[in-house]
C-alpha atoms as a PDB file:
ATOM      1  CA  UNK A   1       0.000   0.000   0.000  1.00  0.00           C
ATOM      2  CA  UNK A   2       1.060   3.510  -0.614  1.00  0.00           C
ATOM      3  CA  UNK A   3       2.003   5.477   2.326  1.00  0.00           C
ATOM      4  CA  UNK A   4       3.633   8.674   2.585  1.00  0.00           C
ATOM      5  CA  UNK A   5       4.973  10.123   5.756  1.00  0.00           C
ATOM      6  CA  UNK A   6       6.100  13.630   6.324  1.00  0.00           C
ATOM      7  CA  UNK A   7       8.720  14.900   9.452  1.00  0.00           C
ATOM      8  CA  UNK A   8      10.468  17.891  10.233  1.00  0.00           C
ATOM      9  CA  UNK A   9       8.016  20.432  10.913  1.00  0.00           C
ATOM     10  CA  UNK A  10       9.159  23.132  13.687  1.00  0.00           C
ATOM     11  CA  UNK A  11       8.661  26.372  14.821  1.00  0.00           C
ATOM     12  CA  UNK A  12      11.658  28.769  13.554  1.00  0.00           C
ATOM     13  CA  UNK A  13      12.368  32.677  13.358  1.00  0.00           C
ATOM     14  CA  UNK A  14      12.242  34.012  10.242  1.00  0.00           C
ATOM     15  CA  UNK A  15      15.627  33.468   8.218  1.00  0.00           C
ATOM     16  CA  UNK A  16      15.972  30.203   9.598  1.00  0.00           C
ATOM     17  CA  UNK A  17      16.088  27.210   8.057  1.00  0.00           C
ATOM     18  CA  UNK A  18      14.264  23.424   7.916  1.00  0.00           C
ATOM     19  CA  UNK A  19      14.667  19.941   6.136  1.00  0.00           C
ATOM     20  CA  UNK A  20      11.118  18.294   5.694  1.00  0.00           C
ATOM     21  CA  UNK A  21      10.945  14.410   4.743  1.00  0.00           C
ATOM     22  CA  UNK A  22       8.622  12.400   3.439  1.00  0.00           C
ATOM     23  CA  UNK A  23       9.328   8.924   3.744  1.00  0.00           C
ATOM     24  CA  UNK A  24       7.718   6.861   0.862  1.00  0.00           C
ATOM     25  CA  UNK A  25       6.339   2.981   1.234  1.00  0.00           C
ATOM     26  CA  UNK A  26       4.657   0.714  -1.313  1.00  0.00           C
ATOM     27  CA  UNK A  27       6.580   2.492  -4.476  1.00  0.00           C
ATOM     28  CA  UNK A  28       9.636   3.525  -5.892  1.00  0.00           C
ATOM     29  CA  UNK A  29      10.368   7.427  -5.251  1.00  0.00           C
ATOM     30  CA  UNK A  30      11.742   7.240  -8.417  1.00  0.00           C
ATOM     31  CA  UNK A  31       8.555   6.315 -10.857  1.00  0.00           C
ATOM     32  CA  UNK A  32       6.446   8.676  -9.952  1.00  0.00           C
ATOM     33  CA  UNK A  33       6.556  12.272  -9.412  1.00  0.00           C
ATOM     34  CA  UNK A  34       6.229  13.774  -6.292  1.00  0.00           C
ATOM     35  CA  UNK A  35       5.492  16.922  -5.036  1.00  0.00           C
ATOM     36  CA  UNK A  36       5.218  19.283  -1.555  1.00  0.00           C
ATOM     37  CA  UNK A  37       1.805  21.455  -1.030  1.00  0.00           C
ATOM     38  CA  UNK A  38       1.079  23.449   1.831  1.00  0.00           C
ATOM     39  CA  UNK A  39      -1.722  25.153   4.001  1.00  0.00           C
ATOM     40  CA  UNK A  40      -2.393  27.926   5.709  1.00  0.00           C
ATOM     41  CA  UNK A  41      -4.824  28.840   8.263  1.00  0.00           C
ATOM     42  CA  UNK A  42      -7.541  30.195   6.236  1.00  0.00           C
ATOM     43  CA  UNK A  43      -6.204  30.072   2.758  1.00  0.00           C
ATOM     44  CA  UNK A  44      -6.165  26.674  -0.156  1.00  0.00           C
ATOM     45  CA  UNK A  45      -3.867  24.233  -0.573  1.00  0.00           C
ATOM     46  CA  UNK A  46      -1.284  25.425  -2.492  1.00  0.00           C
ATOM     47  CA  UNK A  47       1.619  23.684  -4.605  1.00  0.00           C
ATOM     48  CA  UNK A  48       5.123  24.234  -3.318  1.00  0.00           C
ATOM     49  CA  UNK A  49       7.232  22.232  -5.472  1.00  0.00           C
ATOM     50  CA  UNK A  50       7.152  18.788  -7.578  1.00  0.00           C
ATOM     51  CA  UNK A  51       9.950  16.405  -9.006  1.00  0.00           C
ATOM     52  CA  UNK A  52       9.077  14.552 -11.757  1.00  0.00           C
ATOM     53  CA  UNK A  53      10.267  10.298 -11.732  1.00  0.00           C
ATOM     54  CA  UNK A  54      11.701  10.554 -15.041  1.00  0.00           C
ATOM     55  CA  UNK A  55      14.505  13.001 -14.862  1.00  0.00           C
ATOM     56  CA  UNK A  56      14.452  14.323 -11.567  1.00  0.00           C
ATOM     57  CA  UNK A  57      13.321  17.877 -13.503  1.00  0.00           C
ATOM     58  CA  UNK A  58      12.097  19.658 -10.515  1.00  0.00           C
ATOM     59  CA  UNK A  59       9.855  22.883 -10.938  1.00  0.00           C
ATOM     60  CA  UNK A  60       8.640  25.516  -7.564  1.00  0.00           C
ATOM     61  CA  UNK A  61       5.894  28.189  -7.233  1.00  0.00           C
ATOM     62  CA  UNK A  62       6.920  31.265  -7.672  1.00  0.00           C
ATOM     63  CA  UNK A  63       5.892  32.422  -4.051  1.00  0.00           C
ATOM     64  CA  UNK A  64       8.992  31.082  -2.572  1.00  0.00           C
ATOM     65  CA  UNK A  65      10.876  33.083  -4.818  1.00  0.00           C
ATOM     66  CA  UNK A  66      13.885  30.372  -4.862  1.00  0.00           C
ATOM     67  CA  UNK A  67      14.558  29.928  -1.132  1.00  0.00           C
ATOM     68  CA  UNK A  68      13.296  25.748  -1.064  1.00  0.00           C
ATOM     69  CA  UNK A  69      14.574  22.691  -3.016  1.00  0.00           C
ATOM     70  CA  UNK A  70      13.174  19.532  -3.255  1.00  0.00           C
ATOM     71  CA  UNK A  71      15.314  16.462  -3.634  1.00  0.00           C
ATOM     72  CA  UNK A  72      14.982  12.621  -3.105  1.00  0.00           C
ATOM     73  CA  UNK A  73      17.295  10.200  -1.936  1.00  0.00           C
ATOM     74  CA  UNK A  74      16.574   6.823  -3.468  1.00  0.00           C
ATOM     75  CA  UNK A  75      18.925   4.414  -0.738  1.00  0.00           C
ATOM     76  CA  UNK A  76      16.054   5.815   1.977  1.00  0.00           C
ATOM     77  CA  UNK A  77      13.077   6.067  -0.164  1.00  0.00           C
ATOM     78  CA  UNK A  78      12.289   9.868   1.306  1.00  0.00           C
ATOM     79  CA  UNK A  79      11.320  13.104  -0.521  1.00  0.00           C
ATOM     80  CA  UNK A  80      12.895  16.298   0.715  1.00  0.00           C
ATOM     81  CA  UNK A  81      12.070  20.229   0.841  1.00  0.00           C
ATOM     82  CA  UNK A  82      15.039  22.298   1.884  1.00  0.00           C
ATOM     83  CA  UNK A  83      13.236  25.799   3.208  1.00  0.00           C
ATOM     84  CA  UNK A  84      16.001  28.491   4.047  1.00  0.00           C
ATOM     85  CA  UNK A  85      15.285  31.709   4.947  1.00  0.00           C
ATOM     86  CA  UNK A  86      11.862  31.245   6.206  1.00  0.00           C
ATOM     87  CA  UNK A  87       9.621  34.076   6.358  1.00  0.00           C
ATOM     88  CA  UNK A  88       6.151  34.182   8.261  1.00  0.00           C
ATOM     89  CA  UNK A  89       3.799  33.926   5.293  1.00  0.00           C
ATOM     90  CA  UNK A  90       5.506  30.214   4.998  1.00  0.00           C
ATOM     91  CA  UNK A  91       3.952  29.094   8.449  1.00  0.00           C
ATOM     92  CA  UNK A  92       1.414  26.142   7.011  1.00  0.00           C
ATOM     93  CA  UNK A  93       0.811  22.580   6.952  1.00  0.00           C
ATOM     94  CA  UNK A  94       3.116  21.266   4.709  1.00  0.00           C
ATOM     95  CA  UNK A  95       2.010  17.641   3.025  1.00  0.00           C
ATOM     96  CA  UNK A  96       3.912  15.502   0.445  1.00  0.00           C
ATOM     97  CA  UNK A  97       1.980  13.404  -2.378  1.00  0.00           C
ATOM     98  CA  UNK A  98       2.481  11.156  -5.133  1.00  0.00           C
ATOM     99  CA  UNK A  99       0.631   9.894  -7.933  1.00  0.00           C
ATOM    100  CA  UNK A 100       1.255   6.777  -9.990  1.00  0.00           C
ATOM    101  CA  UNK A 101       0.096   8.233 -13.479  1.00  0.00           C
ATOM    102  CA  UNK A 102       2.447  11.058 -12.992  1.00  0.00           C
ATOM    103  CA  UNK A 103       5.980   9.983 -14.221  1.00  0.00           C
ATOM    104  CA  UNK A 104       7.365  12.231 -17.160  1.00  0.00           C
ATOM    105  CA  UNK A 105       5.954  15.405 -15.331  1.00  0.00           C
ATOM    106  CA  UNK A 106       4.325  17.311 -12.401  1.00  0.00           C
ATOM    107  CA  UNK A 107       2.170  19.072 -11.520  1.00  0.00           C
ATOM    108  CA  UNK A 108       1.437  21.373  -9.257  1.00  0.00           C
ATOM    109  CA  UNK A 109      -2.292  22.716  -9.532  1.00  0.00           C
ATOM    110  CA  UNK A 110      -3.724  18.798 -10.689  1.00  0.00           C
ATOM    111  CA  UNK A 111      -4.784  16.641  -8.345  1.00  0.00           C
ATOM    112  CA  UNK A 112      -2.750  13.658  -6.577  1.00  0.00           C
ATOM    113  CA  UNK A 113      -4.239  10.332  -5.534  1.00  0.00           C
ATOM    114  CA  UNK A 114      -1.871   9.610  -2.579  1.00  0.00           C
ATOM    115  CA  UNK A 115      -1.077  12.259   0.114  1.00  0.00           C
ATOM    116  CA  UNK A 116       0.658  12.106   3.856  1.00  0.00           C
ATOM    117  CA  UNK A 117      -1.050  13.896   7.085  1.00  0.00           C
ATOM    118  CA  UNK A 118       1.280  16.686   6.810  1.00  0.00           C
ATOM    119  CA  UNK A 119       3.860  18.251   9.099  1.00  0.00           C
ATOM    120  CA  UNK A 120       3.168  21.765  10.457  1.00  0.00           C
ATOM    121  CA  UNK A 121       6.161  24.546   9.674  1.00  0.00           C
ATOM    122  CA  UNK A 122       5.521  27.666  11.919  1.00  0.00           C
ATOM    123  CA  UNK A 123       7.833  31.239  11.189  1.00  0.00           C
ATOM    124  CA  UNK A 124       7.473  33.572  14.193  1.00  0.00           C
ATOM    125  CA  UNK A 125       9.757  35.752  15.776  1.00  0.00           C
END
């Protein structure tokens, strides 16, 4: 069965940094593509970033203005969003998800099938 897994949620000051993971069970990391959505008190669910399974072609929204990277690491099976210099507008529930007709793309405005329960990420001073 698919499962997905998120960890390293926190509560930082802004310009600090955090590693999320999203440890993946029942697939490969690698054939599908993957991708990090968040959400805020009050506001949708919005697409962070997505890695495709064919290339590793990664693609962010433009609201993070560079600051996160997603990675995988295929000996663990586990997703990854780098966030550095986090600012208060980034303080959500962040959530990784997969789907297994997504392979030579992603997405991040479509809808996945598989999703974890989310880690929360708070920026305060």
């Amino acid at each position: 069965q698919v499962q997905l897994v998120e960890s390293g949620g926190g509560s930082v000051k802004p310009g600090e940094s955090l590693r999320l993971s999203c440890r993946a069970s029942g697939f490969i990391l690698g054939h599908f593509s993957v991708g990090w959505f968040r959400q805020a008190p009050g506001k949708e669910r919005e697409g962070v970033s997505c890695i495709t399974g064919s290339n590793g072609n990664t693609y962010y929204a433009d609201s993070i203005k560079g600051r996160f990277n997603i990675s995988r690491d295929s000996a663990k099976n586990t997703l990854y969003l780098q966030m550095d210099r986090l600012q208060p507008e980034d303080t959500a529930v962040y959530y990784c998800a997969s789907d297994p007709f997504m392979y030579s793309g992603c997405s991040l405005t479509e809808e996945y099938d598989h999703w974890g329960q989310g880690t929360q990420v708070t920026v305060s001073s």
